[in-house]
C-alpha atoms as a PDB file:
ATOM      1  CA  UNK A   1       0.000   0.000   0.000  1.00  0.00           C
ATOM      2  CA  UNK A   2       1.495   3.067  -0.957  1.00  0.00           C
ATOM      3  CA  UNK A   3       1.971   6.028   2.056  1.00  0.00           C
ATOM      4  CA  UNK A   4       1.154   9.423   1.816  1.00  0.00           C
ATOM      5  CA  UNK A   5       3.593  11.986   1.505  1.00  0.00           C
ATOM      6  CA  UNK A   6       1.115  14.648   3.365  1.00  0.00           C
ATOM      7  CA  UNK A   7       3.315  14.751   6.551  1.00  0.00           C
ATOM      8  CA  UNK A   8       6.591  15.502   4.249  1.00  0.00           C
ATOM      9  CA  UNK A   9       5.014  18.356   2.525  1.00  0.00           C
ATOM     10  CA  UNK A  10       4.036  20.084   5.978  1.00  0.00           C
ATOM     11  CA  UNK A  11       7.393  19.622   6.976  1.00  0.00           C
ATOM     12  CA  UNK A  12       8.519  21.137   3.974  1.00  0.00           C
ATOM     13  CA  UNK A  13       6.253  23.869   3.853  1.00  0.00           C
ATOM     14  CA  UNK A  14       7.022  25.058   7.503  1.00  0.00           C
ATOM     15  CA  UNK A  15      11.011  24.801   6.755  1.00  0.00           C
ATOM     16  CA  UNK A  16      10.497  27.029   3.566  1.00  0.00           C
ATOM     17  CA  UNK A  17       8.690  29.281   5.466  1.00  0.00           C
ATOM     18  CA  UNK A  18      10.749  29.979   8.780  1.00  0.00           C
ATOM     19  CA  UNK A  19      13.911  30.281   5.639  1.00  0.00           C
ATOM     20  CA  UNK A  20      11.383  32.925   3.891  1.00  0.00           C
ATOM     21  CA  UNK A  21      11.366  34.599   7.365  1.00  0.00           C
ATOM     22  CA  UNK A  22      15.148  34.189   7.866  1.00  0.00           C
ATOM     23  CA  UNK A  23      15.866  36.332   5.012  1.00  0.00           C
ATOM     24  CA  UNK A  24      13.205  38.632   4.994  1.00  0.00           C
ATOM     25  CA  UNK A  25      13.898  39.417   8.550  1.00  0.00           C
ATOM     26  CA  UNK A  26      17.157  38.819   9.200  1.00  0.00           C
ATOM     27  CA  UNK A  27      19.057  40.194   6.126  1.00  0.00           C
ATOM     28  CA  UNK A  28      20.508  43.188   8.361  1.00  0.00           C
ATOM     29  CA  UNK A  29      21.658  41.109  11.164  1.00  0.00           C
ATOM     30  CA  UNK A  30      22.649  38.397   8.622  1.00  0.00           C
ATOM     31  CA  UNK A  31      25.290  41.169   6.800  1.00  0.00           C
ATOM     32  CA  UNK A  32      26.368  42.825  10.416  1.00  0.00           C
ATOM     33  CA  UNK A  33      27.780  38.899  11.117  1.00  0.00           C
ATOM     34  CA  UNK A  34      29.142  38.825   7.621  1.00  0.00           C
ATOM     35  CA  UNK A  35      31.012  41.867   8.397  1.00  0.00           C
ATOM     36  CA  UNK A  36      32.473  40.270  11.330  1.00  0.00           C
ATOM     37  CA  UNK A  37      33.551  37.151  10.004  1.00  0.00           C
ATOM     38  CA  UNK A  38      34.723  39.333   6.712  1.00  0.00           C
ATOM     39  CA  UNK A  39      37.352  41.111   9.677  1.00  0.00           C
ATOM     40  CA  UNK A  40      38.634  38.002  10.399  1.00  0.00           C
ATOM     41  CA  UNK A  41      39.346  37.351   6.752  1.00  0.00           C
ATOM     42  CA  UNK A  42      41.246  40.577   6.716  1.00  0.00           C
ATOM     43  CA  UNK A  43      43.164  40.256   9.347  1.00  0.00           C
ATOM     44  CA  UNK A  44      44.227  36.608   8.978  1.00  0.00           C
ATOM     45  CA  UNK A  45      42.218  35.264  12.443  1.00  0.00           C
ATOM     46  CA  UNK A  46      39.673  32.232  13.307  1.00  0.00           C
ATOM     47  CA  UNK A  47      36.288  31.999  13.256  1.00  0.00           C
ATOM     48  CA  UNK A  48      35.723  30.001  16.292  1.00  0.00           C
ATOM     49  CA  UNK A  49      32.242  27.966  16.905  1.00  0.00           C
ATOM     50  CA  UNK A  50      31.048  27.125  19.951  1.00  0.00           C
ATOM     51  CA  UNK A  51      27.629  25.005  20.704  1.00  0.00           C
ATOM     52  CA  UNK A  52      26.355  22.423  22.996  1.00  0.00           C
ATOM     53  CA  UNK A  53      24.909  19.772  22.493  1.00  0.00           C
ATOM     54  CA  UNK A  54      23.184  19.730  18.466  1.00  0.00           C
ATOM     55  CA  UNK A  55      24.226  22.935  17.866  1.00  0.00           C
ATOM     56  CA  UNK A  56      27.804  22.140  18.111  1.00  0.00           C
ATOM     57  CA  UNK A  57      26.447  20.152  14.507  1.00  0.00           C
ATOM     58  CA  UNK A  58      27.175  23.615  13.210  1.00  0.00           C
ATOM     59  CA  UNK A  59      31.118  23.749  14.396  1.00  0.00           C
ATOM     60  CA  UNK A  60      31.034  20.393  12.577  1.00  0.00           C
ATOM     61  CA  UNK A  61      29.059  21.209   9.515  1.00  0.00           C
ATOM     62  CA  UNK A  62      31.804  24.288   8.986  1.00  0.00           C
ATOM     63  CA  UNK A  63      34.953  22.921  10.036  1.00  0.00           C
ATOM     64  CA  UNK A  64      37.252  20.880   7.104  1.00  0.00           C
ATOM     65  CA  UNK A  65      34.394  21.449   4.539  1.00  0.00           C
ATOM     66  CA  UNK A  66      34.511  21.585   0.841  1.00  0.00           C
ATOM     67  CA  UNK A  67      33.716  25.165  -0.107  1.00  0.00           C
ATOM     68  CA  UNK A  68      34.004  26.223   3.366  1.00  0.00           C
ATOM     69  CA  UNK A  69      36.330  28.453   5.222  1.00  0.00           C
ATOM     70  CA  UNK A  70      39.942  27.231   6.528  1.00  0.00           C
ATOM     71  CA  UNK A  71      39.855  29.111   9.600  1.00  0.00           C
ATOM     72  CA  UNK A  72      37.074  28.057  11.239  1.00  0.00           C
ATOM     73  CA  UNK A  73      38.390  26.541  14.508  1.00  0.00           C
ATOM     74  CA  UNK A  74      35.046  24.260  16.309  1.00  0.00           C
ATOM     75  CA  UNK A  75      35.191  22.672  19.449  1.00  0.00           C
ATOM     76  CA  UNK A  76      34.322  18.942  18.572  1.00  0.00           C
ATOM     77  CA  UNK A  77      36.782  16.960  21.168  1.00  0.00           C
ATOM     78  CA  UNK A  78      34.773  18.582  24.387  1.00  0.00           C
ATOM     79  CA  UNK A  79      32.196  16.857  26.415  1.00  0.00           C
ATOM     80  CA  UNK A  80      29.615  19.099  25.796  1.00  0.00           C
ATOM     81  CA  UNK A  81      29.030  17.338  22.212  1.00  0.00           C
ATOM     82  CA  UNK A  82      26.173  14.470  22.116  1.00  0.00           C
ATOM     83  CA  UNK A  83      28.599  11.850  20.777  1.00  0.00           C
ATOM     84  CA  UNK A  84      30.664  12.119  24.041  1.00  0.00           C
ATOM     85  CA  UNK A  85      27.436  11.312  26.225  1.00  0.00           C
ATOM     86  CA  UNK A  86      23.707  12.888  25.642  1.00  0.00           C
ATOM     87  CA  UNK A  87      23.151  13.345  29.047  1.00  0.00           C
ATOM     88  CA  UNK A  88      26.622  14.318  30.440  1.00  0.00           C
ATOM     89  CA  UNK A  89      26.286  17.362  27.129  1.00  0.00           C
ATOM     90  CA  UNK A  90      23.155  18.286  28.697  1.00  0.00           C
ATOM     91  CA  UNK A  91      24.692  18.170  32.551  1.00  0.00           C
ATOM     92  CA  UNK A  92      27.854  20.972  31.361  1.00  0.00           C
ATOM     93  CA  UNK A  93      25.906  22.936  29.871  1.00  0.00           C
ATOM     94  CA  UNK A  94      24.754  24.278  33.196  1.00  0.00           C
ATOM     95  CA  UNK A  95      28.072  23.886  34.490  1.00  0.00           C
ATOM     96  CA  UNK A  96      30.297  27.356  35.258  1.00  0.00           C
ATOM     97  CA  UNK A  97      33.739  27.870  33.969  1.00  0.00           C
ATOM     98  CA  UNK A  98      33.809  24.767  31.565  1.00  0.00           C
ATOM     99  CA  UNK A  99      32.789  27.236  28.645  1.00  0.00           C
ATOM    100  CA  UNK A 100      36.199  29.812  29.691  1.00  0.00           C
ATOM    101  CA  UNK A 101      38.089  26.679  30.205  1.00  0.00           C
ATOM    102  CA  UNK A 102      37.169  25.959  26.370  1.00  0.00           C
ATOM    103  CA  UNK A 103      37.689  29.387  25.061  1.00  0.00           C
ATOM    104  CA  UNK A 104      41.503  29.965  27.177  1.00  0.00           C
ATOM    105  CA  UNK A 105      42.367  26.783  26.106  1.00  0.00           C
ATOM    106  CA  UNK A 106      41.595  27.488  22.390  1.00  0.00           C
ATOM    107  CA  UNK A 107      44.330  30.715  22.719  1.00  0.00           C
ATOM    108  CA  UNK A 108      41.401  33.256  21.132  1.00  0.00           C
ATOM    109  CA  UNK A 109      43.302  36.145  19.848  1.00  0.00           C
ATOM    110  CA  UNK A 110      41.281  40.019  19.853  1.00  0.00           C
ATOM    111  CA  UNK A 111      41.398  39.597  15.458  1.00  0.00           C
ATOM    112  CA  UNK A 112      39.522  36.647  16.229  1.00  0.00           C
ATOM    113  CA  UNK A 113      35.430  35.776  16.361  1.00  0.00           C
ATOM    114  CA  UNK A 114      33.683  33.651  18.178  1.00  0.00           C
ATOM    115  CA  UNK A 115      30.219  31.946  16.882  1.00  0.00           C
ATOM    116  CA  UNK A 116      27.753  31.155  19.493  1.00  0.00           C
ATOM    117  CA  UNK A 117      25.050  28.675  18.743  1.00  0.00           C
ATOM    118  CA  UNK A 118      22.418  28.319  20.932  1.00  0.00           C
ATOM    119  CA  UNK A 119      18.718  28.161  19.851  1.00  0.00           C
ATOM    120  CA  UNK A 120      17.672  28.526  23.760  1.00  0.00           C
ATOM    121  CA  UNK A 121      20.605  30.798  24.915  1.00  0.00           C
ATOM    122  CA  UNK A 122      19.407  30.681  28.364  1.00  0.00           C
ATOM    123  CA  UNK A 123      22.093  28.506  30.492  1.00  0.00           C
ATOM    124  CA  UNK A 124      25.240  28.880  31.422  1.00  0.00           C
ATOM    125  CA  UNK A 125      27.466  27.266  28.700  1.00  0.00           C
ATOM    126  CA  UNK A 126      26.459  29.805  25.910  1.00  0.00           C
ATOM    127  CA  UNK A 127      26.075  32.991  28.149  1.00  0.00           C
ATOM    128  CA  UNK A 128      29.661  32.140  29.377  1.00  0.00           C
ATOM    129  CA  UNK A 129      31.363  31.478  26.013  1.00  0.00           C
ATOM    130  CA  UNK A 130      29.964  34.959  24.424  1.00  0.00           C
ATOM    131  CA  UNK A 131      31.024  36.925  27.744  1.00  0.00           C
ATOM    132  CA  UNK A 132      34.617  35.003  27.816  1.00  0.00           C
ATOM    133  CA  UNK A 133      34.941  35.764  24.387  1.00  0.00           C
ATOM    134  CA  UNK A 134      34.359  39.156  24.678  1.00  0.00           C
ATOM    135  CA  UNK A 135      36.790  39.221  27.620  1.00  0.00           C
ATOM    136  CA  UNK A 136      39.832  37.854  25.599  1.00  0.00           C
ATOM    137  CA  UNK A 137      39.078  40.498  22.777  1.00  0.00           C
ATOM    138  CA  UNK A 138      37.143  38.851  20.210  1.00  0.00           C
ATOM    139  CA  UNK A 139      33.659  39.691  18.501  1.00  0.00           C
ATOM    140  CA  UNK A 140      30.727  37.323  18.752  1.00  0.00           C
ATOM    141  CA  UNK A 141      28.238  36.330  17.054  1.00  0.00           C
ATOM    142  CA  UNK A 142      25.332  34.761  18.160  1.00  0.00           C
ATOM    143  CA  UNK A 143      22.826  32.193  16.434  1.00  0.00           C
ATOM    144  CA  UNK A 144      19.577  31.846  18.874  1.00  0.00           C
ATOM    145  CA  UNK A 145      15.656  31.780  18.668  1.00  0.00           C
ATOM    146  CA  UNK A 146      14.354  35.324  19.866  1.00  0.00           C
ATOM    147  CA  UNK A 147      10.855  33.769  20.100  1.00  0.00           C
ATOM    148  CA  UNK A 148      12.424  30.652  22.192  1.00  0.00           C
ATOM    149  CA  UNK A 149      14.661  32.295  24.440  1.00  0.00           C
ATOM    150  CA  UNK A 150      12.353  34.967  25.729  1.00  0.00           C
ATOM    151  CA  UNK A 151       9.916  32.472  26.983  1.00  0.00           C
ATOM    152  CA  UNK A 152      12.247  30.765  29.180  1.00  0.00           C
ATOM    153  CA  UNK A 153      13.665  31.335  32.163  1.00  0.00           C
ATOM    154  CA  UNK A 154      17.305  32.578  32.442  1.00  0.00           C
ATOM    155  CA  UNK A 155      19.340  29.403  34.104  1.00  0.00           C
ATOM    156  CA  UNK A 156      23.168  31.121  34.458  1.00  0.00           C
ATOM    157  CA  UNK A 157      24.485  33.044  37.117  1.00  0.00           C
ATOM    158  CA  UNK A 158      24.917  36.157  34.614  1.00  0.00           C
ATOM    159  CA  UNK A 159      21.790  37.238  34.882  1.00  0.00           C
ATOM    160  CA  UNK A 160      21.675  37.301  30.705  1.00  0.00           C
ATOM    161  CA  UNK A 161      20.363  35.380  27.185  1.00  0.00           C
ATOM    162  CA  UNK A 162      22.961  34.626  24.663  1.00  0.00           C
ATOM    163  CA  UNK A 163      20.876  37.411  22.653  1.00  0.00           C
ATOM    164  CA  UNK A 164      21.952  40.331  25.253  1.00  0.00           C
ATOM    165  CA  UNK A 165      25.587  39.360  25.524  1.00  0.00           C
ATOM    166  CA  UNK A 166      26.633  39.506  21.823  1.00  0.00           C
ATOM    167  CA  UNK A 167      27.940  41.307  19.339  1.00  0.00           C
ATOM    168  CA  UNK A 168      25.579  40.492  16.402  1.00  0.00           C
ATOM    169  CA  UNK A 169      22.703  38.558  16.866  1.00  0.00           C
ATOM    170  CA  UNK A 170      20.864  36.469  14.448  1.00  0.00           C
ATOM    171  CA  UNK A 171      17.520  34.845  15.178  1.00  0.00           C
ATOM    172  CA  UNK A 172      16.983  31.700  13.692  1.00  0.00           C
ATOM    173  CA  UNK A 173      13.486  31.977  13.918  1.00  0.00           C
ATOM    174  CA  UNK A 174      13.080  28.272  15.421  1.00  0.00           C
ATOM    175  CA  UNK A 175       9.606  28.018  17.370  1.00  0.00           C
ATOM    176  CA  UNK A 176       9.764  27.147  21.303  1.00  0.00           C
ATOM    177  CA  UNK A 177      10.230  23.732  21.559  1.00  0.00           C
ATOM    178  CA  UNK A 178      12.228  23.305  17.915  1.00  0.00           C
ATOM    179  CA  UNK A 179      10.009  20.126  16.800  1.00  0.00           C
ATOM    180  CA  UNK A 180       7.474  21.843  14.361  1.00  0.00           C
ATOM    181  CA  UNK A 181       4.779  18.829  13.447  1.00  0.00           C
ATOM    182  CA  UNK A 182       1.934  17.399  15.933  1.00  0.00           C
ATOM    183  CA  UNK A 183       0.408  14.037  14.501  1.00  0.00           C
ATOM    184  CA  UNK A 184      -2.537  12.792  15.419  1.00  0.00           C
ATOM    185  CA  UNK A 185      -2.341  10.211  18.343  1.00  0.00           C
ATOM    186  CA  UNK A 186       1.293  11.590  19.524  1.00  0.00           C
ATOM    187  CA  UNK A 187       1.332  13.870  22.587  1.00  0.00           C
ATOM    188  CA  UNK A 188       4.624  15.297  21.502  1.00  0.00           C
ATOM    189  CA  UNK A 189       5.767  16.732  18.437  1.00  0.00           C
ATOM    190  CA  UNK A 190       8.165  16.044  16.104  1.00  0.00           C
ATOM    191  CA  UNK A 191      10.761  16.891  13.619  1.00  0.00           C
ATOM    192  CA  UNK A 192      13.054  20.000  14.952  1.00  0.00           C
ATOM    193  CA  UNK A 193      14.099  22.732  12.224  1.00  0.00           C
ATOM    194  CA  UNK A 194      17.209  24.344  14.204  1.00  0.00           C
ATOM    195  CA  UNK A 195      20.106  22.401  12.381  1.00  0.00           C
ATOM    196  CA  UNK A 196      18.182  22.596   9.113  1.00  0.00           C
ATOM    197  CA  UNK A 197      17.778  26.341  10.130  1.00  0.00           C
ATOM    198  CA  UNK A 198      21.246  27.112  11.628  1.00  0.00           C
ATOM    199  CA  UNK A 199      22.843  25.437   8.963  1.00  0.00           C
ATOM    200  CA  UNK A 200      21.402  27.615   5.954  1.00  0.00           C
ATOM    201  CA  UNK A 201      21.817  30.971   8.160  1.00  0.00           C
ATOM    202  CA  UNK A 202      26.001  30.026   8.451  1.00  0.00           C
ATOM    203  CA  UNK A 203      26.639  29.299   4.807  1.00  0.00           C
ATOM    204  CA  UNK A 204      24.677  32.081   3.659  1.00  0.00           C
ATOM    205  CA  UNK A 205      26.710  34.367   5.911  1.00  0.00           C
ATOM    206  CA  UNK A 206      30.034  33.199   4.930  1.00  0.00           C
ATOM    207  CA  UNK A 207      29.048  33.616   1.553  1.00  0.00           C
ATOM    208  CA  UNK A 208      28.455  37.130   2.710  1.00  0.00           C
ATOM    209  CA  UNK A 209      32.083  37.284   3.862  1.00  0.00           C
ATOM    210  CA  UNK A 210      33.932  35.443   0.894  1.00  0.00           C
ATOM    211  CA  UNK A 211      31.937  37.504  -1.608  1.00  0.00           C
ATOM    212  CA  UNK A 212      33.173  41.053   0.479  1.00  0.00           C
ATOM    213  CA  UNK A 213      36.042  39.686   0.548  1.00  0.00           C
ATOM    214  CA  UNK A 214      36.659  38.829  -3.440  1.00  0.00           C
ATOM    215  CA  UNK A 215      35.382  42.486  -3.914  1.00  0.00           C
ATOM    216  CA  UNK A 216      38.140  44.113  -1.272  1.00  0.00           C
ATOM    217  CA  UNK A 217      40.937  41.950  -3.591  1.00  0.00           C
ATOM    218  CA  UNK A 218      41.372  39.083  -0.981  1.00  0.00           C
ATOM    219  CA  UNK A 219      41.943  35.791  -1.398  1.00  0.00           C
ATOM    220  CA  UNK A 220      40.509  33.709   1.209  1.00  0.00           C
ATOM    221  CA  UNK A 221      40.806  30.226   2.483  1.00  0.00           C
ATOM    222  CA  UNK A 222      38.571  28.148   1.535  1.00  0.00           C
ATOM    223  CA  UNK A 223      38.861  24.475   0.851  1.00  0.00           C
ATOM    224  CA  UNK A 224      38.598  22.455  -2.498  1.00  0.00           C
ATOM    225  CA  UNK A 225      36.953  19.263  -2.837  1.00  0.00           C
ATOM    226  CA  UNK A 226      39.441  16.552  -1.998  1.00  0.00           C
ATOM    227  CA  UNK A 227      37.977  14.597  -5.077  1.00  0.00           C
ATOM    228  CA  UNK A 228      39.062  17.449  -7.611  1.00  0.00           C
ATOM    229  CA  UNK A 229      41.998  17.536  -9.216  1.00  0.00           C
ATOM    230  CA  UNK A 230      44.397  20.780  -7.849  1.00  0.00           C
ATOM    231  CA  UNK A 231      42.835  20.210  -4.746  1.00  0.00           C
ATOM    232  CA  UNK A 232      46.031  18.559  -2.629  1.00  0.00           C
ATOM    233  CA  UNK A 233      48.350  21.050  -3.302  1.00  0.00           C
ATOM    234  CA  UNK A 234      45.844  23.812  -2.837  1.00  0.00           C
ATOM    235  CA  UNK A 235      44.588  22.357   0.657  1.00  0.00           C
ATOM    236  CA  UNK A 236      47.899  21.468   1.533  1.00  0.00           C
ATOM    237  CA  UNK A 237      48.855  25.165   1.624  1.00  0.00           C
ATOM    238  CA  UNK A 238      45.661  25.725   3.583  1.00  0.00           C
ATOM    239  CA  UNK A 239      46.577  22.998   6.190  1.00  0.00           C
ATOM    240  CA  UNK A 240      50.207  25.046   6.673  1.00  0.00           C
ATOM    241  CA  UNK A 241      48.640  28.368   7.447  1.00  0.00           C
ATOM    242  CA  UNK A 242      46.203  27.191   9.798  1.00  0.00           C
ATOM    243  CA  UNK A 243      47.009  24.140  11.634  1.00  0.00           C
ATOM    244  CA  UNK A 244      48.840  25.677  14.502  1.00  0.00           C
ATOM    245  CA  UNK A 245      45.460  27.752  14.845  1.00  0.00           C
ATOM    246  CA  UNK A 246      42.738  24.945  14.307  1.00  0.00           C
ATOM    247  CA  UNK A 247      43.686  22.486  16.908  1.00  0.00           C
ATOM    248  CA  UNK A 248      41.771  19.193  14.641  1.00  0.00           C
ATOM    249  CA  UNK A 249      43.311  19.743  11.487  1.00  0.00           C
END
């Protein structure tokens, strides 16, 4: 018996949507972080990205990726990742001073920026990256729900969202709760939107960057396919410029 397709299309019609709002919305905010990351470009720094739990997926989705920047620098080998332990992610998040530990550790220089992604932005781990950040010099960016963040209670010592700490902020638009579709029969919903989300909004904004950059007469790093041919002695080059930077390369 063949299945319907009618849950996919609402899916798809609420993702296209809350991207429709992205760039309606967010186009200012959207080219103030592309100015940021453009800086670091200039000035030969590292876009560092910080998350916890699924929205370090966005340090990932950056870092080492064909037609993506060299100098992004993502903190992957912490605890605070879901592949190290869902529930001990969830437990530092709320933990003070692992965040600065992070940060110190990862030598952040003031020509660098830091990318904060955090669709709640309400504990500690987030607040306390953005304000360390800011302490050692750098700017910060930071990817959170407006909508989300301001219904929930603040739980960090700071007294502060991720959206009051920042830099730049850019709202991802993501709906309390991320999971978007209720089905008949299910008290809870399903499907979340914030990687599918978060991942469009950081592309789009290094595109931003890269294409400021080309304009300005600067070349910048960005990978080549390891498939294409060229592409070992270009990366190679890359790998030399940044691997005393970007601690996984």
């Amino acid at each position: 018996m063949r299945r319907s397709n009618l849950v996919v299309e609402d899916f798809r019609r609420i993702v296209e949507a809350l991207i429709a709002r992205v760039v309606k919305e967010e186009a200012q905010s959207m080219h103030k972080a592309s100015e940021v990351i453009f800086s670091v470009l200039k000035s030969g720094g590292v876009l560092h990205v910080i998350g916890a739990g699924h929205s370090a997926l966005i340090g990932e989705e950056l870092f080492y990726r064909a037609g993506g920047l060299a100098c992004v620098n993502p903190f992957l080998d912490a605890d605070i990742v879901v592949s190290r332990g869902a529930f001990r992610s969830t437990a530092l998040e709320g933990l003070p001073g692992y965040a600065r530990a992070l940060l110190e550790s990862a030598c952040v220089e003031a020509k660098d920026a830091v990318l904060i992604v955090s669709t709640s932005g309400n504990n500690v781990f987030p607040v306390e990256a953005a304000l360390c950040a800011k302490g050692l010099g750098a700017r910060t960016i930071g990817l959170t729900s407006v909508a989300y963040s301001t219904q929930l209670p603040i739980r960090n010592p700071f007294g502060k969202r991720l959206l009051e700490v920042v830099d730049v902020v850019v709202d991802n638009k993501v709906p309390p709760g991320d999971a978007v579709l209720r089905l008949e029969g299910l008290e809870v919903p399903i499907a979340p939107v914030s990687t599918i989300l978060n991942t469009f909004i950081v592309h789009s904004i290094i595109a931003l960057a890269v294409e400021q950059a080309v304009k300005e007469g600067i070349n910048p790093p960005v990978w080549l396919s390891a498939h294409l041919e060229g592409a070992d002695a270009h990366n190679e080059e890359l790998l030399k410029q940044y691997r005393s930077r970007v601690r996984l390369l």
